[in-house]
PDB file of N, CA and C in Angstrom:
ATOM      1  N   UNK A   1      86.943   4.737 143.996  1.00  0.00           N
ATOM      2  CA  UNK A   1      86.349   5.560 145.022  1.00  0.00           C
ATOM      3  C   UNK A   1      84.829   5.419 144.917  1.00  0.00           C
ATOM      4  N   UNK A   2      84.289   4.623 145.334  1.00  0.00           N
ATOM      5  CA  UNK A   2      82.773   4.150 145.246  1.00  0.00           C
ATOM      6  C   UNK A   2      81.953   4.754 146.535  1.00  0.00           C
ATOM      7  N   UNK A   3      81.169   5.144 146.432  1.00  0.00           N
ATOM      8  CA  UNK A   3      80.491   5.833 147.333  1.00  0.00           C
ATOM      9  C   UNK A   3      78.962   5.120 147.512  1.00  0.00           C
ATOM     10  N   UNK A   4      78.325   5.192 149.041  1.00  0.00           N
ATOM     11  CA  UNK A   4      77.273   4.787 149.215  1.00  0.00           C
ATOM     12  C   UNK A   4      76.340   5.430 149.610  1.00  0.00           C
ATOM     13  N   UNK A   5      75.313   5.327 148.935  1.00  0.00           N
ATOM     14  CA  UNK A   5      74.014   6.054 149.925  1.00  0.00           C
ATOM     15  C   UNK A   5      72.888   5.330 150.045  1.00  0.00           C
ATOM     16  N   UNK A   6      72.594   5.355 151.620  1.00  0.00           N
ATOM     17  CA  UNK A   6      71.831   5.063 152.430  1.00  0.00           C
ATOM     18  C   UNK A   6      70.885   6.128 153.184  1.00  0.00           C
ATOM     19  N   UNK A   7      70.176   5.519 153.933  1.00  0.00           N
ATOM     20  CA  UNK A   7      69.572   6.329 155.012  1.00  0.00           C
ATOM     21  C   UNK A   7      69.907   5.743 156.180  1.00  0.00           C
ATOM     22  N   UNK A   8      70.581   6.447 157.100  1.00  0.00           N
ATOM     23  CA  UNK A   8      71.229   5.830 158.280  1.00  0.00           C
ATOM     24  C   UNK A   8      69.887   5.443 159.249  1.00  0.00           C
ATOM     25  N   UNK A   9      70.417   4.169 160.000  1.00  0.00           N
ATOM     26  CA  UNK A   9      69.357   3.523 161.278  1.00  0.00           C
ATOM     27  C   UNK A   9      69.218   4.159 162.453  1.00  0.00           C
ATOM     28  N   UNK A  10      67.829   4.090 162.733  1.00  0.00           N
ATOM     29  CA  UNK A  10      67.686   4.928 163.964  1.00  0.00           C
ATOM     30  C   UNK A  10      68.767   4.893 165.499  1.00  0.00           C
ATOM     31  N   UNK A  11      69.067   5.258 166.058  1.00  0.00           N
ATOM     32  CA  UNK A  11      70.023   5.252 167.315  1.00  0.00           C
ATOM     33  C   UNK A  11      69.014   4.257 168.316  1.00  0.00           C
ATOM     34  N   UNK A  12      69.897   3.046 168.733  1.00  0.00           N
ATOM     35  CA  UNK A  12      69.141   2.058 169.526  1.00  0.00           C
ATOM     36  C   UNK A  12      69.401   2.828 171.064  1.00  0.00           C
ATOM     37  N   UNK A  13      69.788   3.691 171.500  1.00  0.00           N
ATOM     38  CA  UNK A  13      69.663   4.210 172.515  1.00  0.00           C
ATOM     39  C   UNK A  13      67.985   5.244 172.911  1.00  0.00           C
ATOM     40  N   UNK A  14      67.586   5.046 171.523  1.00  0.00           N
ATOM     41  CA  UNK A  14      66.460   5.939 171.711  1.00  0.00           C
ATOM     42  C   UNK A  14      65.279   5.293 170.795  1.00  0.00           C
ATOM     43  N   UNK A  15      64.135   5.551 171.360  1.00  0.00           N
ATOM     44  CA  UNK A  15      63.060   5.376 170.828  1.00  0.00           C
ATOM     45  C   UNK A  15      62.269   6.063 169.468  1.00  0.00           C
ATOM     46  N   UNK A  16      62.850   7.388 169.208  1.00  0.00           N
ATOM     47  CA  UNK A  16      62.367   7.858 168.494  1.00  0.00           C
ATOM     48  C   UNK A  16      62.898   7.785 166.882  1.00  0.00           C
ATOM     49  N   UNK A  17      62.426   8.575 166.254  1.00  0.00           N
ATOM     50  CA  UNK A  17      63.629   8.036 164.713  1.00  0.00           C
ATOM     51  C   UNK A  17      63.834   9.192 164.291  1.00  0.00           C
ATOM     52  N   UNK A  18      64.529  10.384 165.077  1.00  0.00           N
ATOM     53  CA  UNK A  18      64.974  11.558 164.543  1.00  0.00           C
ATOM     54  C   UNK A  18      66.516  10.907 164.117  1.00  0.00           C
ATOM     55  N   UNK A  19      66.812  11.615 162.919  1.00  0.00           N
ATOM     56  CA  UNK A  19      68.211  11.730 162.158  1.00  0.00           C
ATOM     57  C   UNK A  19      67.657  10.293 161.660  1.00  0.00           C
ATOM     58  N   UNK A  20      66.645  10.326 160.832  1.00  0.00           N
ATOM     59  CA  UNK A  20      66.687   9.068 160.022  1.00  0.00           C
ATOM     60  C   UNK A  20      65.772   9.531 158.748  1.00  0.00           C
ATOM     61  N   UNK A  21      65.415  10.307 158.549  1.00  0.00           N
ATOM     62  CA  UNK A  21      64.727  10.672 157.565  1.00  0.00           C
ATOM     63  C   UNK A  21      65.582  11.187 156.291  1.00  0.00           C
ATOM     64  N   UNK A  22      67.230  11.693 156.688  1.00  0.00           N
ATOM     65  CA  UNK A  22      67.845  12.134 155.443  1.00  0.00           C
ATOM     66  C   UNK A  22      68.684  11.177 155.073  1.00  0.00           C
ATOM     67  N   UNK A  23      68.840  11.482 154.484  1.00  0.00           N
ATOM     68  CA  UNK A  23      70.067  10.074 153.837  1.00  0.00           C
ATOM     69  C   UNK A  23      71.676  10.336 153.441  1.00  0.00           C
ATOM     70  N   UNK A  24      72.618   9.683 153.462  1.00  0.00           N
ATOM     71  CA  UNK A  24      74.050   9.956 153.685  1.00  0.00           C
ATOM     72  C   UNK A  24      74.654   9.395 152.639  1.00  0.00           C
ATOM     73  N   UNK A  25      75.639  10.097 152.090  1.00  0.00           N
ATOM     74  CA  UNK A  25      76.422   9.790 151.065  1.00  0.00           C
ATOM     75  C   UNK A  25      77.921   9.341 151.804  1.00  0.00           C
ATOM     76  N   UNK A  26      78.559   7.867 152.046  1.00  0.00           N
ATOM     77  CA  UNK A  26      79.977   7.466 152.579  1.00  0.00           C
ATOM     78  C   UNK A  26      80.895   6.655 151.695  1.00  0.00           C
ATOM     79  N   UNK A  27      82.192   7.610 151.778  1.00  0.00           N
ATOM     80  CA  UNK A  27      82.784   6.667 150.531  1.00  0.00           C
ATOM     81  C   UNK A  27      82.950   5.241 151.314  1.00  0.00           C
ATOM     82  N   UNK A  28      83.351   4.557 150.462  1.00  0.00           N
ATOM     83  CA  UNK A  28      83.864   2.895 151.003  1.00  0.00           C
ATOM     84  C   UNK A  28      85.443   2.898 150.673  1.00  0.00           C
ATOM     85  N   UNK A  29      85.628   2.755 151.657  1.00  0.00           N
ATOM     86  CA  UNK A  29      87.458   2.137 152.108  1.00  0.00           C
ATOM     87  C   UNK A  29      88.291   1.686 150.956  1.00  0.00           C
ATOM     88  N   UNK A  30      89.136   2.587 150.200  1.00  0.00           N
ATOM     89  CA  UNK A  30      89.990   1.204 149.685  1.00  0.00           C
ATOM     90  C   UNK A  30      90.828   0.864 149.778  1.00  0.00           C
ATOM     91  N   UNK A  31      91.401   0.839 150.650  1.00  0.00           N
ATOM     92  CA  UNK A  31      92.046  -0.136 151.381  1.00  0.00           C
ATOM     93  C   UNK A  31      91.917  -0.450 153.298  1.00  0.00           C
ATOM     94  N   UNK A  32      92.302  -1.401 153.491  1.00  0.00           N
ATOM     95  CA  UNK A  32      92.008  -1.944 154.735  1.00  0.00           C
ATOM     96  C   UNK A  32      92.886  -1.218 156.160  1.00  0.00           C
ATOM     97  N   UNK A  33      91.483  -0.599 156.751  1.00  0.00           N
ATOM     98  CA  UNK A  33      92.656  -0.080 158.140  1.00  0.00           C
ATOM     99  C   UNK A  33      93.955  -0.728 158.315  1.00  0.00           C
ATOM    100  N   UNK A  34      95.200  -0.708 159.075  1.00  0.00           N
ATOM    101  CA  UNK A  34      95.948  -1.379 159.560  1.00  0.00           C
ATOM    102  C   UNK A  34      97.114  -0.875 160.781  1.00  0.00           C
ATOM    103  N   UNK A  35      97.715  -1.334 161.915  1.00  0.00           N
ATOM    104  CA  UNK A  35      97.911  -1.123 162.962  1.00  0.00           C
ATOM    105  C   UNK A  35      99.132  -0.740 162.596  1.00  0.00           C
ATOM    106  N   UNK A  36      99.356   1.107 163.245  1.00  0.00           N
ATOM    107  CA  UNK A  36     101.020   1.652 162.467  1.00  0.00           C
ATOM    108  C   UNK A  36     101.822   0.861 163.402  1.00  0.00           C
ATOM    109  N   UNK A  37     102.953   0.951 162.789  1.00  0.00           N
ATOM    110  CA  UNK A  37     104.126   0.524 163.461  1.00  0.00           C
ATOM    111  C   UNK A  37     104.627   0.879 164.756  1.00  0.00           C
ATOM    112  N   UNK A  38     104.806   2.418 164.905  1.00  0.00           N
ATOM    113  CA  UNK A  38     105.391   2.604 165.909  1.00  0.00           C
ATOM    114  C   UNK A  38     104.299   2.423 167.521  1.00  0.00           C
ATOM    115  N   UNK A  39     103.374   3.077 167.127  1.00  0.00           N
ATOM    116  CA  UNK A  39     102.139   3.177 168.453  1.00  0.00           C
ATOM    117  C   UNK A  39     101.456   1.864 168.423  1.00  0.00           C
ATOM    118  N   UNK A  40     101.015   0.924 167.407  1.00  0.00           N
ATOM    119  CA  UNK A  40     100.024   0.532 166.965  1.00  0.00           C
ATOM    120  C   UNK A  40      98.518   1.119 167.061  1.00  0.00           C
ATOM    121  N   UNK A  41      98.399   2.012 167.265  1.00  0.00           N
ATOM    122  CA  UNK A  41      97.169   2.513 166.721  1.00  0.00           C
ATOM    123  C   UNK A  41      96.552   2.396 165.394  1.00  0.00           C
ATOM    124  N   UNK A  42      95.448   2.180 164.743  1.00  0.00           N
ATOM    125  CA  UNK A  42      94.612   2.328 163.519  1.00  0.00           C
ATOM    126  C   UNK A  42      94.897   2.871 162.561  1.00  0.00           C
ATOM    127  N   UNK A  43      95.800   3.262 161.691  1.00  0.00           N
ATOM    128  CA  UNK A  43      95.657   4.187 160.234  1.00  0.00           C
ATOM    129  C   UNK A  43      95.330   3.525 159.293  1.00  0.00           C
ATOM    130  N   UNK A  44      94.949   4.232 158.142  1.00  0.00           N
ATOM    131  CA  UNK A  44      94.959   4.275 157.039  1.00  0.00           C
ATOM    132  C   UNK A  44      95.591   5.060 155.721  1.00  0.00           C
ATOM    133  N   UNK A  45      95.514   5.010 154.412  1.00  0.00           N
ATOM    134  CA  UNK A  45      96.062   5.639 153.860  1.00  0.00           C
ATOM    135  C   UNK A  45      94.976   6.382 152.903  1.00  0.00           C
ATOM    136  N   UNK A  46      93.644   6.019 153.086  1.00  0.00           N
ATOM    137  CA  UNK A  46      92.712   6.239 152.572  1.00  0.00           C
ATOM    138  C   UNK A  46      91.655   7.332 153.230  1.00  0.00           C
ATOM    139  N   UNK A  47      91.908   8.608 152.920  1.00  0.00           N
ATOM    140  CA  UNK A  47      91.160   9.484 153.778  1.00  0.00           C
ATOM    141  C   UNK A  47      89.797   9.685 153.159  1.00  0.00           C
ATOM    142  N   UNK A  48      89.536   8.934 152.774  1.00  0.00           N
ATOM    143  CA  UNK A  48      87.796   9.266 151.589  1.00  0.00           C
ATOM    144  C   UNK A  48      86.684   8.387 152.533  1.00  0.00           C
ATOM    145  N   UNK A  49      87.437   7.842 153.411  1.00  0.00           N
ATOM    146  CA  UNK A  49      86.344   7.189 154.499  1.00  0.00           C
ATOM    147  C   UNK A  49      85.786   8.008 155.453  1.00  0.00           C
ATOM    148  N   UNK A  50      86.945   9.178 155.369  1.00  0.00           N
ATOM    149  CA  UNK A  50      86.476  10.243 157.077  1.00  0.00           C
ATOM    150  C   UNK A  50      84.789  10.933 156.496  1.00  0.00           C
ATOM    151  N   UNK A  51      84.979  10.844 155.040  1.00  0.00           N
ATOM    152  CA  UNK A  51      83.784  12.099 154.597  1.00  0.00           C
ATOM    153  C   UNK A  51      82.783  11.717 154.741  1.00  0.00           C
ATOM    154  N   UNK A  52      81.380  12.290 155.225  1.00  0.00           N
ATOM    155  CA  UNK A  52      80.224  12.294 155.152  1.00  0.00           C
ATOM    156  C   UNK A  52      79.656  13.198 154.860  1.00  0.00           C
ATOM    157  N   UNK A  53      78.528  12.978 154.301  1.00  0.00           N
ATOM    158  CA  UNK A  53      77.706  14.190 153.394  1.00  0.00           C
ATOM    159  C   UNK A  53      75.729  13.924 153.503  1.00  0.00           C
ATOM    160  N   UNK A  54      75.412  14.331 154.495  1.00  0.00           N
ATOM    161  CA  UNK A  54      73.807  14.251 154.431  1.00  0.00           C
ATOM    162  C   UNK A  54      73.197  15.111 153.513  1.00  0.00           C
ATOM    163  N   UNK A  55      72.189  14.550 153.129  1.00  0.00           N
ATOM    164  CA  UNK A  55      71.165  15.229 152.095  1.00  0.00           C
ATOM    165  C   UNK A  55      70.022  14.732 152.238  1.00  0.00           C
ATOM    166  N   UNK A  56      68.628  16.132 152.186  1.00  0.00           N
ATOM    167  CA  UNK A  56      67.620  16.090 152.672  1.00  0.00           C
ATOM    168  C   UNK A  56      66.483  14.574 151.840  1.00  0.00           C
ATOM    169  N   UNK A  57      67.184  14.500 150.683  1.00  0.00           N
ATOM    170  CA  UNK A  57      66.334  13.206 149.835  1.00  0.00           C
ATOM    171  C   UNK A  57      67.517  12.513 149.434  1.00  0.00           C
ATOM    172  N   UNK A  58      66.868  11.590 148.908  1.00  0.00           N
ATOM    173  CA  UNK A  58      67.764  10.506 147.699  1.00  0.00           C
ATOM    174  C   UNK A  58      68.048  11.413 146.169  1.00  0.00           C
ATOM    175  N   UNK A  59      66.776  11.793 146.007  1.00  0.00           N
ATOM    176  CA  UNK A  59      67.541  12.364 144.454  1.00  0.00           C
ATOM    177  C   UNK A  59      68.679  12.966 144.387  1.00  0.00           C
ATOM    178  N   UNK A  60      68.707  14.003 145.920  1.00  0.00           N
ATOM    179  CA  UNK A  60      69.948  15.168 145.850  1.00  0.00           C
ATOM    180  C   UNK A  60      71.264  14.484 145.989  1.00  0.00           C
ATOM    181  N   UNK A  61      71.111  13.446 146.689  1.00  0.00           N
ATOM    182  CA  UNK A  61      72.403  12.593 147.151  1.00  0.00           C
ATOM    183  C   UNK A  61      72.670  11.682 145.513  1.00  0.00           C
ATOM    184  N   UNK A  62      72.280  11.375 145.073  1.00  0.00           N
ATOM    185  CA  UNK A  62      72.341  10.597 143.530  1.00  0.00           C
ATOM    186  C   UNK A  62      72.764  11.914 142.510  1.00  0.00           C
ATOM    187  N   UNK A  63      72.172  12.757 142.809  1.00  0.00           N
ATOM    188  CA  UNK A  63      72.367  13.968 141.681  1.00  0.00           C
ATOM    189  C   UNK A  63      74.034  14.886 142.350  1.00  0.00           C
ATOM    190  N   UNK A  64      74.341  14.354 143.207  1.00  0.00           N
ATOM    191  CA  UNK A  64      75.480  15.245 143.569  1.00  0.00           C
ATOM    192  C   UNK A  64      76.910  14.332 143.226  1.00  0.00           C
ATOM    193  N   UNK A  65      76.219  12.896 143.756  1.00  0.00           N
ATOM    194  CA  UNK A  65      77.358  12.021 142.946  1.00  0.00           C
ATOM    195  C   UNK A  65      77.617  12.215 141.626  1.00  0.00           C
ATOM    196  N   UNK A  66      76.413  11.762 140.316  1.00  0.00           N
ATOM    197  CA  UNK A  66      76.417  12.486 139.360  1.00  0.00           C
ATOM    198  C   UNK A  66      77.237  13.540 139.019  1.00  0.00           C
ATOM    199  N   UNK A  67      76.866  14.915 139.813  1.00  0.00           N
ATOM    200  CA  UNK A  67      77.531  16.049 139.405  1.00  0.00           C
ATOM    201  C   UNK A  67      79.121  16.109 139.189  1.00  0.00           C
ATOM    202  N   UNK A  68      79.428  15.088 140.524  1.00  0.00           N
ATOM    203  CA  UNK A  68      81.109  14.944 140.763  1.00  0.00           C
ATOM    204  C   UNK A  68      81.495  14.145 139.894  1.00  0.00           C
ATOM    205  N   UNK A  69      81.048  12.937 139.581  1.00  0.00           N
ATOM    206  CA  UNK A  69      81.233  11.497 138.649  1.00  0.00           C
ATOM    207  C   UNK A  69      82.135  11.094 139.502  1.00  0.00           C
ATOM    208  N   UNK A  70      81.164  10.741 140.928  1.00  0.00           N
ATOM    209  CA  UNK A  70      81.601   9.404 141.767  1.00  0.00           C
ATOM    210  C   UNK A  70      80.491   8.459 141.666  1.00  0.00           C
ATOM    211  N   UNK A  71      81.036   7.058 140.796  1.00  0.00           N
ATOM    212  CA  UNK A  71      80.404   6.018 141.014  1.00  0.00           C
ATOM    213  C   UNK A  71      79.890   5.780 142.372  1.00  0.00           C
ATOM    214  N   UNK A  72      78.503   5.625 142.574  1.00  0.00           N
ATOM    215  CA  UNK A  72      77.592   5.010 143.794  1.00  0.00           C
ATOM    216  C   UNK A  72      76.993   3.839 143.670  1.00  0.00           C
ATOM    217  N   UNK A  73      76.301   3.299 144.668  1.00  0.00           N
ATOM    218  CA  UNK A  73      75.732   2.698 145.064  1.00  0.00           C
ATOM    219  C   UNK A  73      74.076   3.090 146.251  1.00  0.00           C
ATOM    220  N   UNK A  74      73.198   2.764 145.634  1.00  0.00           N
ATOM    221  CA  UNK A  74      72.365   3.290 146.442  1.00  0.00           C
ATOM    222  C   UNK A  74      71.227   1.962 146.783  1.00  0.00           C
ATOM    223  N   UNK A  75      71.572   2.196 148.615  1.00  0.00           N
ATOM    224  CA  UNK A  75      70.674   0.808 149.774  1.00  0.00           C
ATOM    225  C   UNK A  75      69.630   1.446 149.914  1.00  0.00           C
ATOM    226  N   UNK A  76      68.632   0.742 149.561  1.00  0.00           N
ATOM    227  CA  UNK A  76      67.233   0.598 150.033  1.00  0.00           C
ATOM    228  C   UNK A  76      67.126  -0.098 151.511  1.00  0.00           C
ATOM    229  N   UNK A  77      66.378   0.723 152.410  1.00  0.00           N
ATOM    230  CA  UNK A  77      66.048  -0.276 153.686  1.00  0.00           C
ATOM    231  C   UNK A  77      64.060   0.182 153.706  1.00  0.00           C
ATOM    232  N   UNK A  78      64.449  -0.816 154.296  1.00  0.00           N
ATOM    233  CA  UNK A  78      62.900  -1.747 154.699  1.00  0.00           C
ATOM    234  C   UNK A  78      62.323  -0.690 155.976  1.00  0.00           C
ATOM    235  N   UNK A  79      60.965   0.028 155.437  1.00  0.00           N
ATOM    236  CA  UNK A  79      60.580   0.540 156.781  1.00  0.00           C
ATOM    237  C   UNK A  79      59.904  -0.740 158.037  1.00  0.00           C
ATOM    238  N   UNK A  80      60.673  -0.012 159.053  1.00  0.00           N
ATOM    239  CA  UNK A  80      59.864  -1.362 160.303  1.00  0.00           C
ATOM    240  C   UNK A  80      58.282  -1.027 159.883  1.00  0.00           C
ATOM    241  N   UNK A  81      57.677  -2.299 160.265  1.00  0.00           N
ATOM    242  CA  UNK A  81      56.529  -2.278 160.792  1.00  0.00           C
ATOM    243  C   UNK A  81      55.812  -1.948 161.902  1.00  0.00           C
ATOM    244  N   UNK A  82      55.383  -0.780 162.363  1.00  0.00           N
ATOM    245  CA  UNK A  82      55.009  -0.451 163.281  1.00  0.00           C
ATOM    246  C   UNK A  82      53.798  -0.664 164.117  1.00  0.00           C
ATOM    247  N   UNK A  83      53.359  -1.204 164.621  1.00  0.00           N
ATOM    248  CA  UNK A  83      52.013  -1.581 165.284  1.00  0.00           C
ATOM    249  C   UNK A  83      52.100  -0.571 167.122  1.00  0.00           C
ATOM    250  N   UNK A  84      51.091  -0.055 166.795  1.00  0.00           N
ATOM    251  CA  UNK A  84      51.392   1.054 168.006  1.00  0.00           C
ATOM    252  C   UNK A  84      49.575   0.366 168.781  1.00  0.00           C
ATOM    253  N   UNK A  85      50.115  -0.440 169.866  1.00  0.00           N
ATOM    254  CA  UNK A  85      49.099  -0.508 170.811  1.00  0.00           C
ATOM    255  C   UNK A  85      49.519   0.137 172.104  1.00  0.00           C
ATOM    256  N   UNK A  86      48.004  -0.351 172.508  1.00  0.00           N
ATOM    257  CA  UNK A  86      48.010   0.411 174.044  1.00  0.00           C
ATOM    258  C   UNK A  86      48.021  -0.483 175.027  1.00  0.00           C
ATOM    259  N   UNK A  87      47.718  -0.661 176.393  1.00  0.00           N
ATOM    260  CA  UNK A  87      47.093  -1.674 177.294  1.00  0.00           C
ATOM    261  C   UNK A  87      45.903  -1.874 177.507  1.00  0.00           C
ATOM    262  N   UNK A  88      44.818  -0.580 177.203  1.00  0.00           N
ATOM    263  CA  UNK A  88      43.457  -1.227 177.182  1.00  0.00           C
ATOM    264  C   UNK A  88      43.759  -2.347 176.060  1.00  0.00           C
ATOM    265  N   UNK A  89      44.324  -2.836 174.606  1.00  0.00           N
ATOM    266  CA  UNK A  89      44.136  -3.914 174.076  1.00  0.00           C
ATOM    267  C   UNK A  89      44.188  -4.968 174.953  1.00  0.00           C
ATOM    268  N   UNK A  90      44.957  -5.120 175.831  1.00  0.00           N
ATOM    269  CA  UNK A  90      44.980  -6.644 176.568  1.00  0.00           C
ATOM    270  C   UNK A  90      43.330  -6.789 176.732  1.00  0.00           C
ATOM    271  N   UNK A  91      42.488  -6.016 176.920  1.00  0.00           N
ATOM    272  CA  UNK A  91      41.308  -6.210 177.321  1.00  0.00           C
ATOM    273  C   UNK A  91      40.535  -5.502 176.488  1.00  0.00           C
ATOM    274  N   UNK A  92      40.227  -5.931 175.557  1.00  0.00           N
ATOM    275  CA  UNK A  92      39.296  -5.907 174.059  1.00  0.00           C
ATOM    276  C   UNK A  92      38.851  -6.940 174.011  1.00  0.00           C
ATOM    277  N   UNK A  93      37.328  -6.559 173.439  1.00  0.00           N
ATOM    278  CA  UNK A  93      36.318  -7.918 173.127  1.00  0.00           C
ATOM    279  C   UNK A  93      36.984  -8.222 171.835  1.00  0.00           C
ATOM    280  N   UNK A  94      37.798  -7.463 170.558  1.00  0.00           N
ATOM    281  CA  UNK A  94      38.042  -7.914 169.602  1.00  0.00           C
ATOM    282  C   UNK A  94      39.523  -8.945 169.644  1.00  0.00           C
ATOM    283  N   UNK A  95      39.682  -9.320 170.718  1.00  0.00           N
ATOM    284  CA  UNK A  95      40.826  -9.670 171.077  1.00  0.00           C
ATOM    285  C   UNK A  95      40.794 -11.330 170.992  1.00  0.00           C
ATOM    286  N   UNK A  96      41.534 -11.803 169.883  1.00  0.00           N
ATOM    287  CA  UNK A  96      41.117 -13.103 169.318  1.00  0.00           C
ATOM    288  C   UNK A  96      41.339 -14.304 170.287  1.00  0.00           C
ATOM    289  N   UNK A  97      42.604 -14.168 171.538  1.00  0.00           N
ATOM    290  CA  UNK A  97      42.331 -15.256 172.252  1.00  0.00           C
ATOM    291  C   UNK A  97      42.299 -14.614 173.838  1.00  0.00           C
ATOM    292  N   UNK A  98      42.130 -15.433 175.072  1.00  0.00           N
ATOM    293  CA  UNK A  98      41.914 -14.769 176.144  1.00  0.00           C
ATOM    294  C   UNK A  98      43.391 -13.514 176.807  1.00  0.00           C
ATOM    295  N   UNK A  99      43.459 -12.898 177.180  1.00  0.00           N
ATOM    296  CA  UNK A  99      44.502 -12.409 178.081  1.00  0.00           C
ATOM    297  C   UNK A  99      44.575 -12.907 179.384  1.00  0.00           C
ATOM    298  N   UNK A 100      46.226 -13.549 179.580  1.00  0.00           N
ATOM    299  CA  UNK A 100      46.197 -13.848 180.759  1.00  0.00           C
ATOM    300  C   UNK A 100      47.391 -13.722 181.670  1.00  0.00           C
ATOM    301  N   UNK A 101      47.915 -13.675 182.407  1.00  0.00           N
ATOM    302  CA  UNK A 101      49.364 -13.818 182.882  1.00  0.00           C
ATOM    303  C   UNK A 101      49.712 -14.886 182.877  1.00  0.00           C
TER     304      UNK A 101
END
């Protein structure tokens, strides 16, 4: 029962990066969805995938695994690089080559 924590990615439907600042504790699957018999619909036998658990930092999410003694795993992600211009830049003297259409 291995568990992961991350900080989930911003929602590509939106511009902003609310619900990305806390970070989530999800177990990992062990074993593989598979299509029931009678409906074929999706089950599993593994209900430790449904759980999620946000927490306001990383320490609390590491210290709660800890507490339980569920082996984790903890992802580092890469903050984007953000460069926030405007449109007066198209037309800056510091502007290293011409602007043009």
């Amino acid at each position: 029962m291995l568990a992961k924590i991350y900080r989930p990615a911003k929602n590509a439907m939106q511009s902003g990066t609310a619900q990305t600042k806390k970070w989530r504790l999800d177990f990992v699957l062990a074993s593989a969805p598979r299509p029931e018999a009678l409906m074929g619909w999706i089950s599993g036998a593994d209900t430790n995938g449904q759980v999620r658990i946000d927490f306001d930092s990383k320490e609390a999410a590491i210290d709660f695994a800890r507490q339980h003694a569920i082996p984790h795993q903890v992802v580092e992600t890469l903050e984007p690089k953000r460069v926030i211009k405007s449109y007066s830049d198209n037309f800056a003297f510091r502007r290293r080559e011409p602007w043009s259409h």
